[in-house]
C-alpha atoms as a PDB file:
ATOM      1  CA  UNK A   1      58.494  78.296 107.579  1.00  0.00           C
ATOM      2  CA  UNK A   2      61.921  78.897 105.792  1.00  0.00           C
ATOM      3  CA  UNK A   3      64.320  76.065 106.762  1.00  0.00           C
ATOM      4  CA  UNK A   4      67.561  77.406 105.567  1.00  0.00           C
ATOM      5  CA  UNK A   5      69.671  79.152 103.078  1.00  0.00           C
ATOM      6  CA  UNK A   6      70.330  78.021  99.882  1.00  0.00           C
ATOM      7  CA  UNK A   7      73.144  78.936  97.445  1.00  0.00           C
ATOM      8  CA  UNK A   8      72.502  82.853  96.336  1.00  0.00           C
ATOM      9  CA  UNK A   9      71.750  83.240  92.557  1.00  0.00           C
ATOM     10  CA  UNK A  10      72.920  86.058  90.350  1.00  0.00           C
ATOM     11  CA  UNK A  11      71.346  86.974  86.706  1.00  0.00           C
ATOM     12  CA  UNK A  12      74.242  87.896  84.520  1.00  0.00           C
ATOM     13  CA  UNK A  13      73.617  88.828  80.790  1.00  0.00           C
ATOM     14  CA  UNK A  14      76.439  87.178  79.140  1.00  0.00           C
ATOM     15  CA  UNK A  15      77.944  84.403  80.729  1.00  0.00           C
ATOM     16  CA  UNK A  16      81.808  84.398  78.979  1.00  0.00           C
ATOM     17  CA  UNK A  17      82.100  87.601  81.113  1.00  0.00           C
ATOM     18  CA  UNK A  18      80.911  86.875  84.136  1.00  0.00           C
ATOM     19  CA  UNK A  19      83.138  83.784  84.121  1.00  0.00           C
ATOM     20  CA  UNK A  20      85.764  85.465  83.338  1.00  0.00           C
ATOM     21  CA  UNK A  21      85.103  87.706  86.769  1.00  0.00           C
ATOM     22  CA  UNK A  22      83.618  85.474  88.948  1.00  0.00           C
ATOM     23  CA  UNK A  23      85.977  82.121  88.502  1.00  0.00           C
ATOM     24  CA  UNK A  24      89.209  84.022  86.709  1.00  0.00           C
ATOM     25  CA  UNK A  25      89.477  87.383  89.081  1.00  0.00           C
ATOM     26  CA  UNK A  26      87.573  86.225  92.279  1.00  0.00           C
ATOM     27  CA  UNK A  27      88.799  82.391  92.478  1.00  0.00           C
ATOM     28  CA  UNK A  28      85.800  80.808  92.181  1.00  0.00           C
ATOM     29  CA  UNK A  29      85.864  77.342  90.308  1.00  0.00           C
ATOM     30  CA  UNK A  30      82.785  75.698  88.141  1.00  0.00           C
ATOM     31  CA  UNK A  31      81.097  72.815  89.416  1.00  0.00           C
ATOM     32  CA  UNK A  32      77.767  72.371  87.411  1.00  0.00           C
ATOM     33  CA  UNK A  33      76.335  73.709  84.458  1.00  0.00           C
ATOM     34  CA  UNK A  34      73.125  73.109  82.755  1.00  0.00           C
ATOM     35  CA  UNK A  35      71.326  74.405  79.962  1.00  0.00           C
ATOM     36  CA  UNK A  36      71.907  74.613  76.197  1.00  0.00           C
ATOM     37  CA  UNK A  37      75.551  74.639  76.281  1.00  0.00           C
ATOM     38  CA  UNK A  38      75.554  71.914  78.888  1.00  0.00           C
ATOM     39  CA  UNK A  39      76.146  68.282  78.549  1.00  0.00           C
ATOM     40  CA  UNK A  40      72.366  67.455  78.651  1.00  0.00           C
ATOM     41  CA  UNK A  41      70.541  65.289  76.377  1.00  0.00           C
ATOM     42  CA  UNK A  42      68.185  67.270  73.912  1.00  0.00           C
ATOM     43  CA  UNK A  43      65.198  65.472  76.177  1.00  0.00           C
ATOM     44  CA  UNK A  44      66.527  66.682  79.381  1.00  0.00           C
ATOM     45  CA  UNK A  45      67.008  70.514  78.190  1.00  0.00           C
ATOM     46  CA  UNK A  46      63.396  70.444  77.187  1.00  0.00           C
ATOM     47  CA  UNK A  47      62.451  68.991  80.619  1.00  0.00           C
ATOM     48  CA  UNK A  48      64.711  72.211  82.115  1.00  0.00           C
ATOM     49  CA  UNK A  49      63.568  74.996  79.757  1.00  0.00           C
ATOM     50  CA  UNK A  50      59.951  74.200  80.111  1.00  0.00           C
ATOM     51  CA  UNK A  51      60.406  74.005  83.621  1.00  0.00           C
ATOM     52  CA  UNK A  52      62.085  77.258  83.782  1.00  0.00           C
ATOM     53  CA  UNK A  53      59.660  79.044  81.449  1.00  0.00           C
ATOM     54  CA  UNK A  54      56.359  77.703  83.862  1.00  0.00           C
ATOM     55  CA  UNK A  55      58.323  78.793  87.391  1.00  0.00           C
ATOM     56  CA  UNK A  56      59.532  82.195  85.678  1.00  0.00           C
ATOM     57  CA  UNK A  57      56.423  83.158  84.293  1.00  0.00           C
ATOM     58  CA  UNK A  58      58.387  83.729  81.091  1.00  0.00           C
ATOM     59  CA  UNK A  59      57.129  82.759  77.932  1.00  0.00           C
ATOM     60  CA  UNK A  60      60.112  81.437  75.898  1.00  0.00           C
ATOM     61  CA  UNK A  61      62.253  81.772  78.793  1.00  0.00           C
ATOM     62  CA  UNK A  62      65.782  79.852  78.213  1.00  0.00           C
ATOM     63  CA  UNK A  63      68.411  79.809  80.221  1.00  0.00           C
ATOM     64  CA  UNK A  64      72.429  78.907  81.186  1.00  0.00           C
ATOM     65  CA  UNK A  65      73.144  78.076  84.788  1.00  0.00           C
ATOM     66  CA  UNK A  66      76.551  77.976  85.614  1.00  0.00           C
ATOM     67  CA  UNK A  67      77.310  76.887  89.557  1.00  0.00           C
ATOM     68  CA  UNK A  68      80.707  78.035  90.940  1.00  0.00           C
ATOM     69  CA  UNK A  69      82.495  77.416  94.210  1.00  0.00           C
ATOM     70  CA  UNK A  70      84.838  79.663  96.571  1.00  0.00           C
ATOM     71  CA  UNK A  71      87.800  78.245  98.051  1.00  0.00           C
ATOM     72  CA  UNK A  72      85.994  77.354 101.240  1.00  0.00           C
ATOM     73  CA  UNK A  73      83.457  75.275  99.738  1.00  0.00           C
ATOM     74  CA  UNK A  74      80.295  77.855  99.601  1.00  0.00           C
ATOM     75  CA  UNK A  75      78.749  78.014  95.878  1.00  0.00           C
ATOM     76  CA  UNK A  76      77.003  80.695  93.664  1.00  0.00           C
ATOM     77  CA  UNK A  77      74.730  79.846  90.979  1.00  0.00           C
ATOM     78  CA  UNK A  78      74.825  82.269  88.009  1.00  0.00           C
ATOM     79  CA  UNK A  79      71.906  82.356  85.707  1.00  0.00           C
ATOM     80  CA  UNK A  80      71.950  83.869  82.068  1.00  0.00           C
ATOM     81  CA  UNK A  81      68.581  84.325  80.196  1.00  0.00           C
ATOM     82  CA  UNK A  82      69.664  83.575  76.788  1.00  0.00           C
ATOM     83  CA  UNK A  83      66.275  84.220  75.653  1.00  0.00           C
ATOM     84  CA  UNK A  84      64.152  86.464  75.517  1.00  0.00           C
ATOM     85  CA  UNK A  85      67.559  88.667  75.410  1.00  0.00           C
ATOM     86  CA  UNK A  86      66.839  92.465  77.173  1.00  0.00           C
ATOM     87  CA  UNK A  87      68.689  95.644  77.230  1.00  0.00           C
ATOM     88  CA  UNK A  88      70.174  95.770  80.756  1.00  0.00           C
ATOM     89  CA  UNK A  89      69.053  98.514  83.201  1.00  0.00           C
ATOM     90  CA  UNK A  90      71.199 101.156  84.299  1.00  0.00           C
ATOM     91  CA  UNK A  91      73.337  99.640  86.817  1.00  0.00           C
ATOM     92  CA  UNK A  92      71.237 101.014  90.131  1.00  0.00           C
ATOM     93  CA  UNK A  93      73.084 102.792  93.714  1.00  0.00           C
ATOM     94  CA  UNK A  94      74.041 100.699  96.485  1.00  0.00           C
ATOM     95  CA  UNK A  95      71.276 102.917  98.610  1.00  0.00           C
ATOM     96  CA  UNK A  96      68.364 101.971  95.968  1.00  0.00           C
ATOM     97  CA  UNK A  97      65.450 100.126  97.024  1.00  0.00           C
ATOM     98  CA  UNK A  98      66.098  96.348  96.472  1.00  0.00           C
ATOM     99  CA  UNK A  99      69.210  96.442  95.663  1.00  0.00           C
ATOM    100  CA  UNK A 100      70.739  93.094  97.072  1.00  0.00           C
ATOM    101  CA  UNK A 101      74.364  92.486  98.057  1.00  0.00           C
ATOM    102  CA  UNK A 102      76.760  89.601  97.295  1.00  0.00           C
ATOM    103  CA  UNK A 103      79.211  89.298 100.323  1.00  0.00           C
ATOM    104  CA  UNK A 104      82.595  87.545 100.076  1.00  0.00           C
ATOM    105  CA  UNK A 105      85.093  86.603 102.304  1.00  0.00           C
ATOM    106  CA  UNK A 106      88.539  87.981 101.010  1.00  0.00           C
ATOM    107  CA  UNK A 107      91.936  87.832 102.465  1.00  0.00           C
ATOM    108  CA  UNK A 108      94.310  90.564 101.467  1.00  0.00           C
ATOM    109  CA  UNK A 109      91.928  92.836 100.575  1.00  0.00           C
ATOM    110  CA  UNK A 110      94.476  95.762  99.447  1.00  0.00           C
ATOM    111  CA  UNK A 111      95.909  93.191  97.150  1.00  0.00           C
ATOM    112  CA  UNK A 112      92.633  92.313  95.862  1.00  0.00           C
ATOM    113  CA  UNK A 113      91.614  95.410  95.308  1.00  0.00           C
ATOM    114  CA  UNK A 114      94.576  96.477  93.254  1.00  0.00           C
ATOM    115  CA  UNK A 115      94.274  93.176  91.098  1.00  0.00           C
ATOM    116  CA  UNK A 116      90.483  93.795  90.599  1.00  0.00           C
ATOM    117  CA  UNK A 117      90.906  97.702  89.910  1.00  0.00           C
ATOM    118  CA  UNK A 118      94.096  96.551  87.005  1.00  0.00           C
ATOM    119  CA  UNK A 119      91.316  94.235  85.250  1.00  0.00           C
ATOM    120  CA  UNK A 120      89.061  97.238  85.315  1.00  0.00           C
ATOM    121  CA  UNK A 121      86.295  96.522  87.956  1.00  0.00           C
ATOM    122  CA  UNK A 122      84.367  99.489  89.230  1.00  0.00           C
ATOM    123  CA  UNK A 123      85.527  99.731  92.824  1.00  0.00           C
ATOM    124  CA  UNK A 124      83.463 101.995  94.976  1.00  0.00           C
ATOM    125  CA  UNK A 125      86.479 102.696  97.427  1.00  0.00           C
ATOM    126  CA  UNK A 126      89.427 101.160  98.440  1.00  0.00           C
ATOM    127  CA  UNK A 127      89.567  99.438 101.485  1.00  0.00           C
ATOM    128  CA  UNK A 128      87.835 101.231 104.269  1.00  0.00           C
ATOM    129  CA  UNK A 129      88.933  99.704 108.431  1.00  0.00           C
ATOM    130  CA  UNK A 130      86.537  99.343 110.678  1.00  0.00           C
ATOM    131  CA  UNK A 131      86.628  98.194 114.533  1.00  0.00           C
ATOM    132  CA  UNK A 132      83.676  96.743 116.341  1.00  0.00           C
ATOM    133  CA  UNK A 133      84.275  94.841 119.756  1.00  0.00           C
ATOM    134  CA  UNK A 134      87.999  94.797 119.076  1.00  0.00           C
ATOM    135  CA  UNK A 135      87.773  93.306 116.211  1.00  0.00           C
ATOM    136  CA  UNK A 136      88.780  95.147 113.078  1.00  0.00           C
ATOM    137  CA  UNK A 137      88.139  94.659 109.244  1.00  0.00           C
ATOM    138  CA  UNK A 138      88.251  96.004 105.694  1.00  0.00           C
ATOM    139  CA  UNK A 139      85.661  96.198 103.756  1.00  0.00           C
ATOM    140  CA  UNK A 140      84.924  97.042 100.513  1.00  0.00           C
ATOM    141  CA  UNK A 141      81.865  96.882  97.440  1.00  0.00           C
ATOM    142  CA  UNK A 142      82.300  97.027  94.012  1.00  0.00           C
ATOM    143  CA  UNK A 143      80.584  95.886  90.903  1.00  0.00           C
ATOM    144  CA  UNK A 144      80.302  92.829  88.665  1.00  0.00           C
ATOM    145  CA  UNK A 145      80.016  93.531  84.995  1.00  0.00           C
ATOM    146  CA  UNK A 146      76.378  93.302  85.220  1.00  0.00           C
ATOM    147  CA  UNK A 147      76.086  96.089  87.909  1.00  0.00           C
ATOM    148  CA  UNK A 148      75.180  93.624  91.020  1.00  0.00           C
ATOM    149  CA  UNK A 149      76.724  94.915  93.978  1.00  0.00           C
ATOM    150  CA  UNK A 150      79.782  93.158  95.440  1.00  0.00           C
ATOM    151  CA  UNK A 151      81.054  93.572  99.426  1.00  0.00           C
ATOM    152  CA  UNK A 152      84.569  92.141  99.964  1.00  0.00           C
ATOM    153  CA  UNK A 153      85.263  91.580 103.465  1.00  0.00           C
ATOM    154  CA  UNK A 154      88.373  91.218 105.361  1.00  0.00           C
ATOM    155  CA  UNK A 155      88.563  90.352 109.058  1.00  0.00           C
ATOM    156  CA  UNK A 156      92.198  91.304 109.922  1.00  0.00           C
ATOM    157  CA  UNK A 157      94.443  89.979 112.965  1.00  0.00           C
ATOM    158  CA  UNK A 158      95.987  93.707 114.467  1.00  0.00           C
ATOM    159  CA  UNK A 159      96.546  96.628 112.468  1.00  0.00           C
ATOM    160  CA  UNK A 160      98.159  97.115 109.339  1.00  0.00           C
END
């Protein structure tokens, strides 16, 4: 049935800000956007927002993609729902119930860490070492501003 993976998709509710984390803290770079404050003709954001609206089942549903890319070539897409607007939920515990996990490769995780704790990102812990079949790594989760759960993972060459 499923063929593959496709690029993981995050909602955000304001899209300055999760730039601002995503491409300006983590290194990611923009590669696409659509939507209102895209470069598409009037005709074309029609096209997109009834489209969106029909596979959302969201009457009125508008929204702002913005795709980014990591260094090594693998892209996020981050969606903003700039109407209907909503109050966001309480930002839920890595142990709830469908709570999904954004993974990203990181080297220098201490220094990451540091630089991402200094801009005032909720970091659960700092970096915790961990050894399985010799191999050891640092890992570490944290939150975007939105409250979606972030795992920055280091695989390491020796100890530190």
């Amino acid at each position: 049935m499923i063929s593959g993976v496709m690029e993981p998709a995050l909602t955000v509710g304001d899209m300055e800000r999760s730039l601002a984390f995503y491409r300006d803290l983590l290194g990611f770079r923009v590669v696409e956007e659509k939507g209102d404050r895209s470069p598409m003709s009037r005709e074309e954001q029609a096209r997109w927002h009834a489209y969106h609206e029909e596979v959302c089942g969201i009457k009125g549903a508008r929204i702002h993609v913005v795709l980014v890319e990591a260094p090594d070539g693998s892209k996020l897409e981050l969606i903003e729902y700039t109407a209907p607007k909503v109050t966001p939920l309480p930002r839920r515990a890595l142990s709830d119930p469908g709570v999904a996990m954004m993974a990203f490769s990181v080297h220098d995780s201490v220094k990451a860490v540091r630089r991402l704790r200094d801009a005032g990102v909720e970091v659960v812990a700092d970096p915790v070492r961990y050894v399985l079949e010799g191999i050891a790594s640092y890992t570490t989760y944290l939150y975007d501003p939105d409250g979606n759960a972030i795992c920055l993972f280091e695989v390491v060459e020796g100890d530190r």
